[in-house]
Structures are given as C-alpha cells and as structure tokens.
N, C-alpha and C. Protein backbone atom coordinates (compact mmCIF):
# COMPACT_ATOMS: atom_id res chain seq x y z
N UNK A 1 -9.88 3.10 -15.09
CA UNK A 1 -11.14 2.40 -15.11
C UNK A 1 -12.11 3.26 -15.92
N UNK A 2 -12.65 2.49 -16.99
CA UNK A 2 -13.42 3.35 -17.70
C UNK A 2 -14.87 3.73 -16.52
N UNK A 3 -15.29 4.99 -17.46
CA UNK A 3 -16.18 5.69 -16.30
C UNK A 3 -17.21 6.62 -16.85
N UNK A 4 -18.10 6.87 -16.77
CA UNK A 4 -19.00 8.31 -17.49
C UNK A 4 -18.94 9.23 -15.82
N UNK A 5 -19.22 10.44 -15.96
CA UNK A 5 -19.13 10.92 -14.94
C UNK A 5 -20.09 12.38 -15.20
N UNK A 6 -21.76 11.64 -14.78
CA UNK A 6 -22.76 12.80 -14.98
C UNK A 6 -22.65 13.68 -13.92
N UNK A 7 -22.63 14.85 -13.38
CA UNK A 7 -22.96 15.85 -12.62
C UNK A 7 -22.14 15.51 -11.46
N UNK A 8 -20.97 15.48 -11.51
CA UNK A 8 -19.91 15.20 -10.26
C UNK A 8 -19.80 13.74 -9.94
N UNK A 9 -20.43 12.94 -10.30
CA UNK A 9 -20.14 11.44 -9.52
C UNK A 9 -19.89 10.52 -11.02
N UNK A 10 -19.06 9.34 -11.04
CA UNK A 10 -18.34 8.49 -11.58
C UNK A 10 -19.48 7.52 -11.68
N UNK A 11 -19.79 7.27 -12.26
CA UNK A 11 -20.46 6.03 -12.92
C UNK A 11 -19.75 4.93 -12.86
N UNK A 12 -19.50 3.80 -12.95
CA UNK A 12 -18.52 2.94 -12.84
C UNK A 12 -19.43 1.33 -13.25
N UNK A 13 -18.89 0.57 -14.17
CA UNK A 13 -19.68 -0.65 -14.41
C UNK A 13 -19.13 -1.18 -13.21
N UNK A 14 -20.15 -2.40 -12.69
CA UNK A 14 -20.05 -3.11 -11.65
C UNK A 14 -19.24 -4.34 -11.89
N UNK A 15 -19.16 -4.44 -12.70
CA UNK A 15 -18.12 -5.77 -13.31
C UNK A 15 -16.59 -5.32 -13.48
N UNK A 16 -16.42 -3.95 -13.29
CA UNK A 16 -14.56 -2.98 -13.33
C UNK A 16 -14.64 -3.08 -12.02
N UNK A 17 -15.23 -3.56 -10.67
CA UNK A 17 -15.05 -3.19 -10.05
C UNK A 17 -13.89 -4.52 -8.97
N UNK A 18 -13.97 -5.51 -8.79
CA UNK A 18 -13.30 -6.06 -8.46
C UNK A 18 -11.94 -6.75 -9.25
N UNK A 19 -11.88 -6.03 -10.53
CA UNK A 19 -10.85 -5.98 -11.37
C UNK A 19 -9.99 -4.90 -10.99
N UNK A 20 -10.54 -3.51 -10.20
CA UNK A 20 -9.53 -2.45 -9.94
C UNK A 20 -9.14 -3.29 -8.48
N UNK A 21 -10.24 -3.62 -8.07
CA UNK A 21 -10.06 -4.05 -6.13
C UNK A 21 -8.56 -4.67 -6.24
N UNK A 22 -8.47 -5.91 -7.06
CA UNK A 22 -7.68 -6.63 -7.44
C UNK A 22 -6.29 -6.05 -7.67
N UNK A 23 -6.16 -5.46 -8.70
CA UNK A 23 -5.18 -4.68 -9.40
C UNK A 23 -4.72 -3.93 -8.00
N UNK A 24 -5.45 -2.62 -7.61
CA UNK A 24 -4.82 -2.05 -6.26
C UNK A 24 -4.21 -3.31 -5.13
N UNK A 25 -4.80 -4.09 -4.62
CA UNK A 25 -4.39 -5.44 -3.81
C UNK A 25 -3.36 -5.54 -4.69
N UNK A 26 -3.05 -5.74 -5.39
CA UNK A 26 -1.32 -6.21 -5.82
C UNK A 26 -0.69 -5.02 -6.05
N UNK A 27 -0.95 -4.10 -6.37
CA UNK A 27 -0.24 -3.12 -6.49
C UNK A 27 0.37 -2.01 -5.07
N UNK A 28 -0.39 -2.63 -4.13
CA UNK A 28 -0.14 -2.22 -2.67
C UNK A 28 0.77 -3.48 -1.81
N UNK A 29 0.48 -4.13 -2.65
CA UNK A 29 1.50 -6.03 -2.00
C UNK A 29 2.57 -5.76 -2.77
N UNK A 30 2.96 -5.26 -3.92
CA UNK A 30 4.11 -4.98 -4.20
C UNK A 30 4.73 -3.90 -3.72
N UNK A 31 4.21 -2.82 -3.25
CA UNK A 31 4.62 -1.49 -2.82
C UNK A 31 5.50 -2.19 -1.25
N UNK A 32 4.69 -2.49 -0.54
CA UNK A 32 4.83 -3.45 1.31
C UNK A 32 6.08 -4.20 0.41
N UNK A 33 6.25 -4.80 -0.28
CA UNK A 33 7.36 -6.10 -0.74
C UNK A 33 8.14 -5.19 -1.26
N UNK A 34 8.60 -4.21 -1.71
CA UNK A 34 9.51 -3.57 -1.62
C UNK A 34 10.10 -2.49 -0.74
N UNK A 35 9.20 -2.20 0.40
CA UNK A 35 9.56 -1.37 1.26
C UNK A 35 10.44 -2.30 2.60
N UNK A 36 9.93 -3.43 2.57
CA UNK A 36 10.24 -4.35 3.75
C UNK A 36 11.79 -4.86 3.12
N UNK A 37 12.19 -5.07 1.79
CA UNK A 37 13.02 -5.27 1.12
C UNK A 37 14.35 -4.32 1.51
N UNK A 38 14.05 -3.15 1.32
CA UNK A 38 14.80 -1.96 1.53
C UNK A 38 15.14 -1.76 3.09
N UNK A 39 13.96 -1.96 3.97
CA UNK A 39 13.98 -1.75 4.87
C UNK A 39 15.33 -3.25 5.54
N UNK A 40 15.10 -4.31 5.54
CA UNK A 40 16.00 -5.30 5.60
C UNK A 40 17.49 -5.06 5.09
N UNK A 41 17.42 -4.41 3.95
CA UNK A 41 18.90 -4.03 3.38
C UNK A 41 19.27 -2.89 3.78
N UNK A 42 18.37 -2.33 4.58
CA UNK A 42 19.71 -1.41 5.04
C UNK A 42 19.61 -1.47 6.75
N UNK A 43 19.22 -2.64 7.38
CA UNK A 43 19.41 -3.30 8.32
C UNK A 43 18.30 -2.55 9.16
N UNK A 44 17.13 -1.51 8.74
CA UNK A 44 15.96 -1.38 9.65
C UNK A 44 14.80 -2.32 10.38
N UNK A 45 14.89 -3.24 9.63
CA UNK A 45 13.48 -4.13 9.37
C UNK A 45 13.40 -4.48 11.21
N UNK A 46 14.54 -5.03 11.85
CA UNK A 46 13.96 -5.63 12.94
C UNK A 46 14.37 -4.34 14.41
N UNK A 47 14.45 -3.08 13.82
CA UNK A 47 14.77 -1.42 14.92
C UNK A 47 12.75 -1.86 15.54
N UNK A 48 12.73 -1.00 16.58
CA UNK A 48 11.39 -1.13 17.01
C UNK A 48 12.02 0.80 17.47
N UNK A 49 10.54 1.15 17.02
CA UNK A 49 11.05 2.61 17.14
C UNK A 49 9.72 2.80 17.94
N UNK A 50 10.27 3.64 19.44
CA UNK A 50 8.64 3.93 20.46
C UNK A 50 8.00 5.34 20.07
N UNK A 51 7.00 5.34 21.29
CA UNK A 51 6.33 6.78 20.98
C UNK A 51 6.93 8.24 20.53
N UNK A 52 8.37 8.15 21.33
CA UNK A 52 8.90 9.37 21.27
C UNK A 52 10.06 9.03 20.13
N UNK A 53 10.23 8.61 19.01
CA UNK A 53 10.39 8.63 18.16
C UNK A 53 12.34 7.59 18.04
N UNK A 54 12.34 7.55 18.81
CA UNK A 54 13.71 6.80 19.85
C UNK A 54 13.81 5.72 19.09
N UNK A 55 14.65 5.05 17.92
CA UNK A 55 15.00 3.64 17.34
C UNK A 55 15.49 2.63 18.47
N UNK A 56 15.47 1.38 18.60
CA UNK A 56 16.00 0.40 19.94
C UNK A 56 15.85 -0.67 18.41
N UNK A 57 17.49 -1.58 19.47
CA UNK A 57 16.90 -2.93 18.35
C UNK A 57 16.69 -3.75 19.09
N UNK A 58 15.73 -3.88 20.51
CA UNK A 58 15.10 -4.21 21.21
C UNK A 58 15.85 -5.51 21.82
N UNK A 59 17.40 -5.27 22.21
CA UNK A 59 17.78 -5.79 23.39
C UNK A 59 17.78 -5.00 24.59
C-alpha cells in the first residue's frame, strides 16, 4: 500500500484503505480454505481436541 511515512507514522490515502481491508479478507478466506482442506484430508477436521490437549472424535 502506497504510503509516506513522516516521523514514525504511515500516512495512508483513505481511499487504499478498504482496498487493503478487502485484499487481507480474501487473503485470510483463502488461508481458513486451505487449512480446513488439509485438515479434512488428513481426516482431522471433525477430532474435537479438549483443554488438556487430548484429540476425541467425539463418540
């Protein structure tokens, strides 16, 4: 994101700003869509794991 950055703080046009919001929002929806992906293929997705760190596949 373009930026000037006088005396420690980022300047930032107000119009880059829901263009990064955006960009991160998909770029964090793809990150979740491939972790849940992985997680399914290697048969984690539906383990429920408790406080003490113990996996159950909650029968």
């Amino acid at each position: 994101m373009p930026h000037e950055r006088p005396v420690g703080h980022h300047r930032v046009k107000l119009t880059d700003i829901p263009k990064r919001r955006e960009q991160r929002r998909r770029v964090r929806r793809e990150i979740i869509a491939r972790l849940t992906a992985e997680s399914i293929e290697l048969g984690l997705y539906d383990l429920f794991v408790d406080d003490s760190g113990e996996a159950d596949d909650g029968r």
